[in-house]
PDB file of N, CA and C in Angstrom:
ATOM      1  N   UNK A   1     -28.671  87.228  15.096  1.00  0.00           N
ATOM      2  CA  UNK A   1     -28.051  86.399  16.120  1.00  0.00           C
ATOM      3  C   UNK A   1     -28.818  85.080  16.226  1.00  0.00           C
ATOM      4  N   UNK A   2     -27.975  83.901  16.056  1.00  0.00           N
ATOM      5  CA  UNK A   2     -28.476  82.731  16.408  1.00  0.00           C
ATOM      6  C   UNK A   2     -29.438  82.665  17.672  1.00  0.00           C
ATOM      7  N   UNK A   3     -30.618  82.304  17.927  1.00  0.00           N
ATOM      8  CA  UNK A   3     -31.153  82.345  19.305  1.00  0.00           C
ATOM      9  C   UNK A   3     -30.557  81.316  20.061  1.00  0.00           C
ATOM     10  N   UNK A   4     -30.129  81.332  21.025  1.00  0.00           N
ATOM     11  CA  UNK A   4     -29.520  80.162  22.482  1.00  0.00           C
ATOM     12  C   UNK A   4     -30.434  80.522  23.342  1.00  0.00           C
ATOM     13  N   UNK A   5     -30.576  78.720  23.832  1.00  0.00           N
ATOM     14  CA  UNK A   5     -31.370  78.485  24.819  1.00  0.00           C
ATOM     15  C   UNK A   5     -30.446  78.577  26.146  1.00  0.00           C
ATOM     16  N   UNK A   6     -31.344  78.881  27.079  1.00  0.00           N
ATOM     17  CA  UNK A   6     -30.728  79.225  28.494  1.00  0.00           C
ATOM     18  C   UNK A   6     -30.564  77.319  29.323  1.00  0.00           C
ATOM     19  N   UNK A   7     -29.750  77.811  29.650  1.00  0.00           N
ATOM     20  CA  UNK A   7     -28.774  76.007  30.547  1.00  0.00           C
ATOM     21  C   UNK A   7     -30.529  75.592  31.189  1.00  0.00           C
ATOM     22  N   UNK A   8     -30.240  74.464  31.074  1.00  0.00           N
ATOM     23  CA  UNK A   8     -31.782  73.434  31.761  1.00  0.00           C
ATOM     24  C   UNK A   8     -31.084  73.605  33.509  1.00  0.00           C
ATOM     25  N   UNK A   9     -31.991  73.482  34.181  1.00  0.00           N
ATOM     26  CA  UNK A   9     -31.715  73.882  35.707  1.00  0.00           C
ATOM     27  C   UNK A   9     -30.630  72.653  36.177  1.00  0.00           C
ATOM     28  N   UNK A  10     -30.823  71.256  35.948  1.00  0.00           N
ATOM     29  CA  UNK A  10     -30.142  70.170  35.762  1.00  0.00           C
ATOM     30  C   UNK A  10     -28.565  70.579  35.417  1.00  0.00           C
ATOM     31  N   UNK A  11     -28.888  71.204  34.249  1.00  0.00           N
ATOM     32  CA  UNK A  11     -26.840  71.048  33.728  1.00  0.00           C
ATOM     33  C   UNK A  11     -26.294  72.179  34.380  1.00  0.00           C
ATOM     34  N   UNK A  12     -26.936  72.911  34.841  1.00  0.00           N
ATOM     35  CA  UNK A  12     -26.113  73.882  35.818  1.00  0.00           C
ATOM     36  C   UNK A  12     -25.638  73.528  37.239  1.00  0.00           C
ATOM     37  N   UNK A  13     -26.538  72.153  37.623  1.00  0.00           N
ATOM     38  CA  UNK A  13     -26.145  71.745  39.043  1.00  0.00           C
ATOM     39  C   UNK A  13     -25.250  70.968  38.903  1.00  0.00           C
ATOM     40  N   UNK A  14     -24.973  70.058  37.501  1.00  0.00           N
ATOM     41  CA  UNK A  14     -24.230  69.623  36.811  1.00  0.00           C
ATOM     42  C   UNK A  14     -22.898  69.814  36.614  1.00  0.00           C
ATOM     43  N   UNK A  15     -22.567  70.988  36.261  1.00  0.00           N
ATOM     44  CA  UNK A  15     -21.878  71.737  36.434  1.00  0.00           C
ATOM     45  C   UNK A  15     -21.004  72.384  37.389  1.00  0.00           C
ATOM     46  N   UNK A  16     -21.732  72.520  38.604  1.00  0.00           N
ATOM     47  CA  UNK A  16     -21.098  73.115  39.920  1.00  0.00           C
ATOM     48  C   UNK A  16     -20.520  71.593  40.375  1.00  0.00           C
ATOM     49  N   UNK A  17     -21.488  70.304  40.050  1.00  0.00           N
ATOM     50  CA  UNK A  17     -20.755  69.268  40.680  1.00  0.00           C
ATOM     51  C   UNK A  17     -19.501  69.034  39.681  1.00  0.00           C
ATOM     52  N   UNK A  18     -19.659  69.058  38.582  1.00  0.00           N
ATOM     53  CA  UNK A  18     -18.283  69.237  37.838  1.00  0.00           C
ATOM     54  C   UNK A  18     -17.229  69.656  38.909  1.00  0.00           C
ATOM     55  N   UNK A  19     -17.070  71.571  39.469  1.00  0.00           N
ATOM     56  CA  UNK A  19     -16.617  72.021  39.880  1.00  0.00           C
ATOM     57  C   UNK A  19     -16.240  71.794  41.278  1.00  0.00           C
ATOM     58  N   UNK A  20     -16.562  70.388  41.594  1.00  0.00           N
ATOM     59  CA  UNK A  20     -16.677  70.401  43.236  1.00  0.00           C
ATOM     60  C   UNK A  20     -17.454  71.045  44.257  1.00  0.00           C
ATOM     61  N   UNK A  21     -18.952  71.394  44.094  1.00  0.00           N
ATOM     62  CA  UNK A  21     -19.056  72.160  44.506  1.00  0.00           C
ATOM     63  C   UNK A  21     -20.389  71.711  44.469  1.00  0.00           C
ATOM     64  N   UNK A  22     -21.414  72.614  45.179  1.00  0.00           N
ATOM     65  CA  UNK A  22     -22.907  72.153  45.152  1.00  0.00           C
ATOM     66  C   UNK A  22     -23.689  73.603  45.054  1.00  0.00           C
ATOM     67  N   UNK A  23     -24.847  73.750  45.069  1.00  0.00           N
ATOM     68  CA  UNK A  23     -25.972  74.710  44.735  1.00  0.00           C
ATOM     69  C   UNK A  23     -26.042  75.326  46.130  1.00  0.00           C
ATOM     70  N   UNK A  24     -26.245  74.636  47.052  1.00  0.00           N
ATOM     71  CA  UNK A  24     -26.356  75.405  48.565  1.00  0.00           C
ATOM     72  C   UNK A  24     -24.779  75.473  49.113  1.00  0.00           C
ATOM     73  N   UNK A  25     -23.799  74.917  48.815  1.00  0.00           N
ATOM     74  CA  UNK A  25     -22.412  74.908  48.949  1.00  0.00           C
ATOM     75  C   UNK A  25     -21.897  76.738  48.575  1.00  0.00           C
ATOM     76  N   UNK A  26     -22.228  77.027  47.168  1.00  0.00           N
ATOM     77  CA  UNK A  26     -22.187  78.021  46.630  1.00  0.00           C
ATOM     78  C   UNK A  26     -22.795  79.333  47.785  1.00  0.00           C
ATOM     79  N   UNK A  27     -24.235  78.807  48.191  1.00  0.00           N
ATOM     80  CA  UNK A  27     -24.718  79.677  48.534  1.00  0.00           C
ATOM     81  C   UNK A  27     -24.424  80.045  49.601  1.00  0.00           C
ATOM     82  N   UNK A  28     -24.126  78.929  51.088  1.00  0.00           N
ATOM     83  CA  UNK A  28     -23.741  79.315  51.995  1.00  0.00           C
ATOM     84  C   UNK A  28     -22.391  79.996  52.014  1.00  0.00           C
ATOM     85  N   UNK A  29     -21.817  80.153  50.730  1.00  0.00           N
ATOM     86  CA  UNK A  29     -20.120  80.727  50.935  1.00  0.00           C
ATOM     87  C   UNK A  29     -20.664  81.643  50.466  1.00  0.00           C
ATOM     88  N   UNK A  30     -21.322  82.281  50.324  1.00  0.00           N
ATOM     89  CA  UNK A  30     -21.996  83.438  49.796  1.00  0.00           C
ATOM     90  C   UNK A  30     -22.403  84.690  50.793  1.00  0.00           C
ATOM     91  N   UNK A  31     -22.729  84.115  52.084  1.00  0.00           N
ATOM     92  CA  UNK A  31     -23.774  84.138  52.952  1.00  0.00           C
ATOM     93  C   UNK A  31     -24.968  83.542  53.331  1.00  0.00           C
ATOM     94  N   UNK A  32     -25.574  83.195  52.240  1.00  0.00           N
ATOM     95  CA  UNK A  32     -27.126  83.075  52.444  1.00  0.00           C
ATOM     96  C   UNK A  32     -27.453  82.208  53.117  1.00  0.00           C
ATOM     97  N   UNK A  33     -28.713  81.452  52.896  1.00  0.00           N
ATOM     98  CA  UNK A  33     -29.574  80.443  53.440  1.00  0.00           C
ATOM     99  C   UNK A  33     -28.700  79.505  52.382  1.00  0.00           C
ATOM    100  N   UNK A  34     -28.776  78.233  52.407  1.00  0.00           N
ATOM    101  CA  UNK A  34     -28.384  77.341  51.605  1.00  0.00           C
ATOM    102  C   UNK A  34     -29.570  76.839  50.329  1.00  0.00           C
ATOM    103  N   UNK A  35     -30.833  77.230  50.764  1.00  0.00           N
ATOM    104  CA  UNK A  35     -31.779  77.206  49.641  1.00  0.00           C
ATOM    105  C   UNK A  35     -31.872  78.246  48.811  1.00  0.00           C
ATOM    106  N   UNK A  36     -31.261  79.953  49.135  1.00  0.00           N
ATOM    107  CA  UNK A  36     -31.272  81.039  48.258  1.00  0.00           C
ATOM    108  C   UNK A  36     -31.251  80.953  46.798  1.00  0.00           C
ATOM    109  N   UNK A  37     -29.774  80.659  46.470  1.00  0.00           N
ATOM    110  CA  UNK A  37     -29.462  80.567  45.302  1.00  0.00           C
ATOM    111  C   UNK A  37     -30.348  79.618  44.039  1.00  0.00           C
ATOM    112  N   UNK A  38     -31.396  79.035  44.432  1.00  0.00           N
ATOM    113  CA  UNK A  38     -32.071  77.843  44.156  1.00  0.00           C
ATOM    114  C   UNK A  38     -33.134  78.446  43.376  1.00  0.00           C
ATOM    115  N   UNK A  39     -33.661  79.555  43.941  1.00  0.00           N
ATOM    116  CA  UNK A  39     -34.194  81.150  43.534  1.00  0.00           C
ATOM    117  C   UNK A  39     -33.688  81.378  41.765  1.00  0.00           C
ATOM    118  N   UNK A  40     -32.674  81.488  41.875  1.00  0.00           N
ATOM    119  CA  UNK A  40     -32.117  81.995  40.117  1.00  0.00           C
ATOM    120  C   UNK A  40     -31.976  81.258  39.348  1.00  0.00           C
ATOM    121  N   UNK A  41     -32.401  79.697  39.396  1.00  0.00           N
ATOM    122  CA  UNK A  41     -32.521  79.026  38.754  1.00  0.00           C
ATOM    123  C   UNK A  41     -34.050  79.073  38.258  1.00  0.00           C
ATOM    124  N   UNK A  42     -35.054  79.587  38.542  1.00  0.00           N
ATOM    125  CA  UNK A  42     -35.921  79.351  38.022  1.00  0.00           C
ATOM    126  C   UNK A  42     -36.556  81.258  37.822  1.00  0.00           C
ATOM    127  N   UNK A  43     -36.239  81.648  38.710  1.00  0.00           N
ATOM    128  CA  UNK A  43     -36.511  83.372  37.749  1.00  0.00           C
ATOM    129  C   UNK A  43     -35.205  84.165  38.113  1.00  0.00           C
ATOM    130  N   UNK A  44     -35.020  85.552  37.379  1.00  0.00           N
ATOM    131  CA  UNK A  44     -34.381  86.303  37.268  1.00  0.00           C
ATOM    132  C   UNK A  44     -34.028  87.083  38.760  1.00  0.00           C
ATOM    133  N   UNK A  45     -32.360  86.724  39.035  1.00  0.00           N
ATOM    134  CA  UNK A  45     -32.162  87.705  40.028  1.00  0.00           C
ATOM    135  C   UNK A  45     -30.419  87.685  39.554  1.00  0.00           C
ATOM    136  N   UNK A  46     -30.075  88.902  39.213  1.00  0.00           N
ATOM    137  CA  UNK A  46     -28.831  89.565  39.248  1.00  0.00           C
ATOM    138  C   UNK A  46     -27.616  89.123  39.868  1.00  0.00           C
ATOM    139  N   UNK A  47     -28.176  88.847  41.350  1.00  0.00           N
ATOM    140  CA  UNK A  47     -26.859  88.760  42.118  1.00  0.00           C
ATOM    141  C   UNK A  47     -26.746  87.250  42.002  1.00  0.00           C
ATOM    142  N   UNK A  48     -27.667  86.340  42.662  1.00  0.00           N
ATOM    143  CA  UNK A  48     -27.581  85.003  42.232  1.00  0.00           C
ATOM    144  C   UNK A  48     -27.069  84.261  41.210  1.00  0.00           C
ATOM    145  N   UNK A  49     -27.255  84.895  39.702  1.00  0.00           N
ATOM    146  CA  UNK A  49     -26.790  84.492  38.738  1.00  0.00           C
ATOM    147  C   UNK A  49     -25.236  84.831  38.284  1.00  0.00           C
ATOM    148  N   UNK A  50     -24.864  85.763  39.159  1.00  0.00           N
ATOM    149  CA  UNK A  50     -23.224  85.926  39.106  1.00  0.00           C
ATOM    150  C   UNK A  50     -23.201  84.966  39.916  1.00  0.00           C
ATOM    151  N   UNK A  51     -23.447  85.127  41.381  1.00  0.00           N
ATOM    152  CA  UNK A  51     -22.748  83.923  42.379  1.00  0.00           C
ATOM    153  C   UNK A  51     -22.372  82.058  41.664  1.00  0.00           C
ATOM    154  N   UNK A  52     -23.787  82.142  41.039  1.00  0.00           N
ATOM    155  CA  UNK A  52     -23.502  80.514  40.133  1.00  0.00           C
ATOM    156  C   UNK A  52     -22.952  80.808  38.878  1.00  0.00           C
ATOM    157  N   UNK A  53     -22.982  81.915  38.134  1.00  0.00           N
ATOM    158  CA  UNK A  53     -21.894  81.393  36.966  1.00  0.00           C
ATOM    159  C   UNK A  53     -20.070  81.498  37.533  1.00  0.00           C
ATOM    160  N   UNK A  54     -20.393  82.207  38.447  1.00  0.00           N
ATOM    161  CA  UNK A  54     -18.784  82.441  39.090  1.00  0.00           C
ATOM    162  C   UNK A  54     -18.217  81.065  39.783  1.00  0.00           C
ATOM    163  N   UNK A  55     -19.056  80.438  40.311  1.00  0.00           N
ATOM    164  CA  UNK A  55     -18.718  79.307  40.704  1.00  0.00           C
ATOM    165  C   UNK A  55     -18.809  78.240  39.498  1.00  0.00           C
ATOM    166  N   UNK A  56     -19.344  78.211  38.262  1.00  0.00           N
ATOM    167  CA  UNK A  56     -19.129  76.909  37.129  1.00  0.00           C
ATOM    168  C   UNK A  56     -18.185  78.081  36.517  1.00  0.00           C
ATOM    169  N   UNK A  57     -17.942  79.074  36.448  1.00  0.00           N
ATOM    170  CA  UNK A  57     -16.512  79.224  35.413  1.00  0.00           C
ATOM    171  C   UNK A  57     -16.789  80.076  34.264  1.00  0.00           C
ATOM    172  N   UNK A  58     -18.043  80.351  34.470  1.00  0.00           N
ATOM    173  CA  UNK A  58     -18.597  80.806  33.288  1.00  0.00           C
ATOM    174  C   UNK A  58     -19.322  82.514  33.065  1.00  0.00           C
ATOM    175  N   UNK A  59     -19.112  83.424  31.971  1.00  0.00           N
ATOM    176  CA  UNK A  59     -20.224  84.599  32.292  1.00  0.00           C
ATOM    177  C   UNK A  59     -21.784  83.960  32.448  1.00  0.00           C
ATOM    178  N   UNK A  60     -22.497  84.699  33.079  1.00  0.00           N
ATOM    179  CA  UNK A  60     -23.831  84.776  33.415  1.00  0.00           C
ATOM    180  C   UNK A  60     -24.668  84.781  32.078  1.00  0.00           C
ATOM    181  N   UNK A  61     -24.409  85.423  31.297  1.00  0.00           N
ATOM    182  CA  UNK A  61     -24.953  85.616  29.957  1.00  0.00           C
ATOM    183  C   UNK A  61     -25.010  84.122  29.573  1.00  0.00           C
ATOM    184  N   UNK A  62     -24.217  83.429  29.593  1.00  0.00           N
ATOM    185  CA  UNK A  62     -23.367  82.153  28.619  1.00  0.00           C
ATOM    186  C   UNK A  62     -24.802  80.925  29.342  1.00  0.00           C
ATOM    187  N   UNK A  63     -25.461  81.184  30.608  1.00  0.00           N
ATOM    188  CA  UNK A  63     -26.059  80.174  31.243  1.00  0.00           C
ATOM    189  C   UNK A  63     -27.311  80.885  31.252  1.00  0.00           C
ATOM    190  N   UNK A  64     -27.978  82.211  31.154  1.00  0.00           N
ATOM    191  CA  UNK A  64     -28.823  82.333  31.240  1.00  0.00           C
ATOM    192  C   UNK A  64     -29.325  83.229  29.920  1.00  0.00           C
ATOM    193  N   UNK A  65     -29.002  83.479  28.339  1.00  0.00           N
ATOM    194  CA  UNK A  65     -29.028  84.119  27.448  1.00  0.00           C
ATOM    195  C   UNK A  65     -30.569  85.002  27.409  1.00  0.00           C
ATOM    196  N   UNK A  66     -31.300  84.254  27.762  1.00  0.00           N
ATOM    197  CA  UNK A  66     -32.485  84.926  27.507  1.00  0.00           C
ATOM    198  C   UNK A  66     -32.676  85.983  28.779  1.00  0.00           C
ATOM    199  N   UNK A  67     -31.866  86.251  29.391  1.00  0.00           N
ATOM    200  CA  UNK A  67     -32.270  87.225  30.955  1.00  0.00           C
ATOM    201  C   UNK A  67     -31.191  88.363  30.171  1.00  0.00           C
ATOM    202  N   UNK A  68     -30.390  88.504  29.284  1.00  0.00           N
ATOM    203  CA  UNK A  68     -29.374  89.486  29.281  1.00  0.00           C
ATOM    204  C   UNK A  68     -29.296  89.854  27.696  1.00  0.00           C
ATOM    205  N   UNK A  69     -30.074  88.764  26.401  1.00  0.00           N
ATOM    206  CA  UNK A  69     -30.108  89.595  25.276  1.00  0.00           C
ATOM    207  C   UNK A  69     -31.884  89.458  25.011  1.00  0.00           C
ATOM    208  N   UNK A  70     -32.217  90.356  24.182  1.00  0.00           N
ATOM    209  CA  UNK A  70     -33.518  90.443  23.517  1.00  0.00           C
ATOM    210  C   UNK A  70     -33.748  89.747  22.253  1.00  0.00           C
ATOM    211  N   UNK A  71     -35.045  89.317  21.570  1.00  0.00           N
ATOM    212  CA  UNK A  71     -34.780  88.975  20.447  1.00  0.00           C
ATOM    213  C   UNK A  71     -33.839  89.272  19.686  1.00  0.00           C
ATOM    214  N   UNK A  72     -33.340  90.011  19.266  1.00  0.00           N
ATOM    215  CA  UNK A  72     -32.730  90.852  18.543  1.00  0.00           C
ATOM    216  C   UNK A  72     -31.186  90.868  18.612  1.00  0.00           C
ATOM    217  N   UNK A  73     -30.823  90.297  19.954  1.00  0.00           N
ATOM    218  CA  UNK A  73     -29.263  90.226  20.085  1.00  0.00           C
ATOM    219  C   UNK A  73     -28.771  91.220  20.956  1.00  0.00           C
ATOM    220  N   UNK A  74     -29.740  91.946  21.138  1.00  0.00           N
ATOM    221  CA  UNK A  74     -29.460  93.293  21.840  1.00  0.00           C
ATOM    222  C   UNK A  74     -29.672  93.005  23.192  1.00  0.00           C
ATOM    223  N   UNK A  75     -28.241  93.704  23.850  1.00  0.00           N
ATOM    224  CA  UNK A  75     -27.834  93.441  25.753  1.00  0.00           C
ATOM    225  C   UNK A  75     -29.098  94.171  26.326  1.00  0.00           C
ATOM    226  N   UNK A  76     -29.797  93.659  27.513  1.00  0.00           N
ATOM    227  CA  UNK A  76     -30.651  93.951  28.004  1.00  0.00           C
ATOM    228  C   UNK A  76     -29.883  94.311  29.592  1.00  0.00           C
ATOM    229  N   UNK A  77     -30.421  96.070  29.463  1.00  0.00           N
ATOM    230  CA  UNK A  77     -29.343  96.690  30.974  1.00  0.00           C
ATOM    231  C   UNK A  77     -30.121  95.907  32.253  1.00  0.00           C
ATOM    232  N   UNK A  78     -29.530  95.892  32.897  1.00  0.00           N
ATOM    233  CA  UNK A  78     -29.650  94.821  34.310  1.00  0.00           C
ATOM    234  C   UNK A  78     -28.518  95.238  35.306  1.00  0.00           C
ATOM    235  N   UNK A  79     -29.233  95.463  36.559  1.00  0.00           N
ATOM    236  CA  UNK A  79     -28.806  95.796  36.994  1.00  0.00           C
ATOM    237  C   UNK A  79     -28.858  95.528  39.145  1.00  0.00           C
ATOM    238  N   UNK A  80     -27.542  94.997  39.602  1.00  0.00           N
ATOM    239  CA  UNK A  80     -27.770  94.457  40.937  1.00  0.00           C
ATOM    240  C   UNK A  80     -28.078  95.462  42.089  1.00  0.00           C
ATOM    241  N   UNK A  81     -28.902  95.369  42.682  1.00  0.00           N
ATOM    242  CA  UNK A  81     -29.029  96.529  43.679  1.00  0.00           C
ATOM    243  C   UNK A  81     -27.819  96.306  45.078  1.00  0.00           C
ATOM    244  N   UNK A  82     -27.522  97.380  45.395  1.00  0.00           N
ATOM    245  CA  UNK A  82     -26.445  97.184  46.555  1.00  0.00           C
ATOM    246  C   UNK A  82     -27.091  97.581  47.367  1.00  0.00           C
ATOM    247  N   UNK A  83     -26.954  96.975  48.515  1.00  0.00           N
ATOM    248  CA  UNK A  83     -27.272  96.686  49.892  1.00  0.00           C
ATOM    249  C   UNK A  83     -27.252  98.105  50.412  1.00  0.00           C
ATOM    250  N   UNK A  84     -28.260  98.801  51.010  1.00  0.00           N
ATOM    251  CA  UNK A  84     -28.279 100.484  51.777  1.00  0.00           C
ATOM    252  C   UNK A  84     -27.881  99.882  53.639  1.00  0.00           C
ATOM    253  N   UNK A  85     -26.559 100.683  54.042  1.00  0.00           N
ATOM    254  CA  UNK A  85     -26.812 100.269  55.502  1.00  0.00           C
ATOM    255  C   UNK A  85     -27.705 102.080  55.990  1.00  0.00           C
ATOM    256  N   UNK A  86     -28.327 101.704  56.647  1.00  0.00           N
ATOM    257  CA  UNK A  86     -28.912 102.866  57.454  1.00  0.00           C
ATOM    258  C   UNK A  86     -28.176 103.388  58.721  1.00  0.00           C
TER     259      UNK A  86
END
């Protein structure tokens, strides 16, 4: 497998402005804080990285390659934790 580099933090914000849309825009329709999502741009979190590829249009894989294959090409399992209510 060709190695791909993962989107520069830039063309992904890039991107959402493409889409009309902004980084804390995303997030507050999300729920969160409006700085949350700001989080998965620079390390690995599951849910975040759906919320922003869902908003540019894109799978998660396609913007972040190195969080979901291994050298090798091979899918790396990952997995989002769901919320426990007590």
């Amino acid at each position: 497998m060709k190695h791909q580099y993962d989107w520069h933090p830039a063309d992904i914000i890039a991107a959402l402005r493409k889409r009309g849309t902004t980084l804390a825009a995303t997030s507050r329709a999300a729920g969160l804080s409006s700085s949350t999502l700001s989080n998965a741009l620079s390390r690995p979190w599951p849910k975040g990285e759906i919320l922003i590829a869902d908003a540019v249009g894109v799978a998660p894989e396609v913007i972040w390659p190195s969080r979901y294959f291994d050298d090798c090409g091979k899918v790396i399992r990952r997995a989002v934790r769901e919320k426990h209510l007590v």
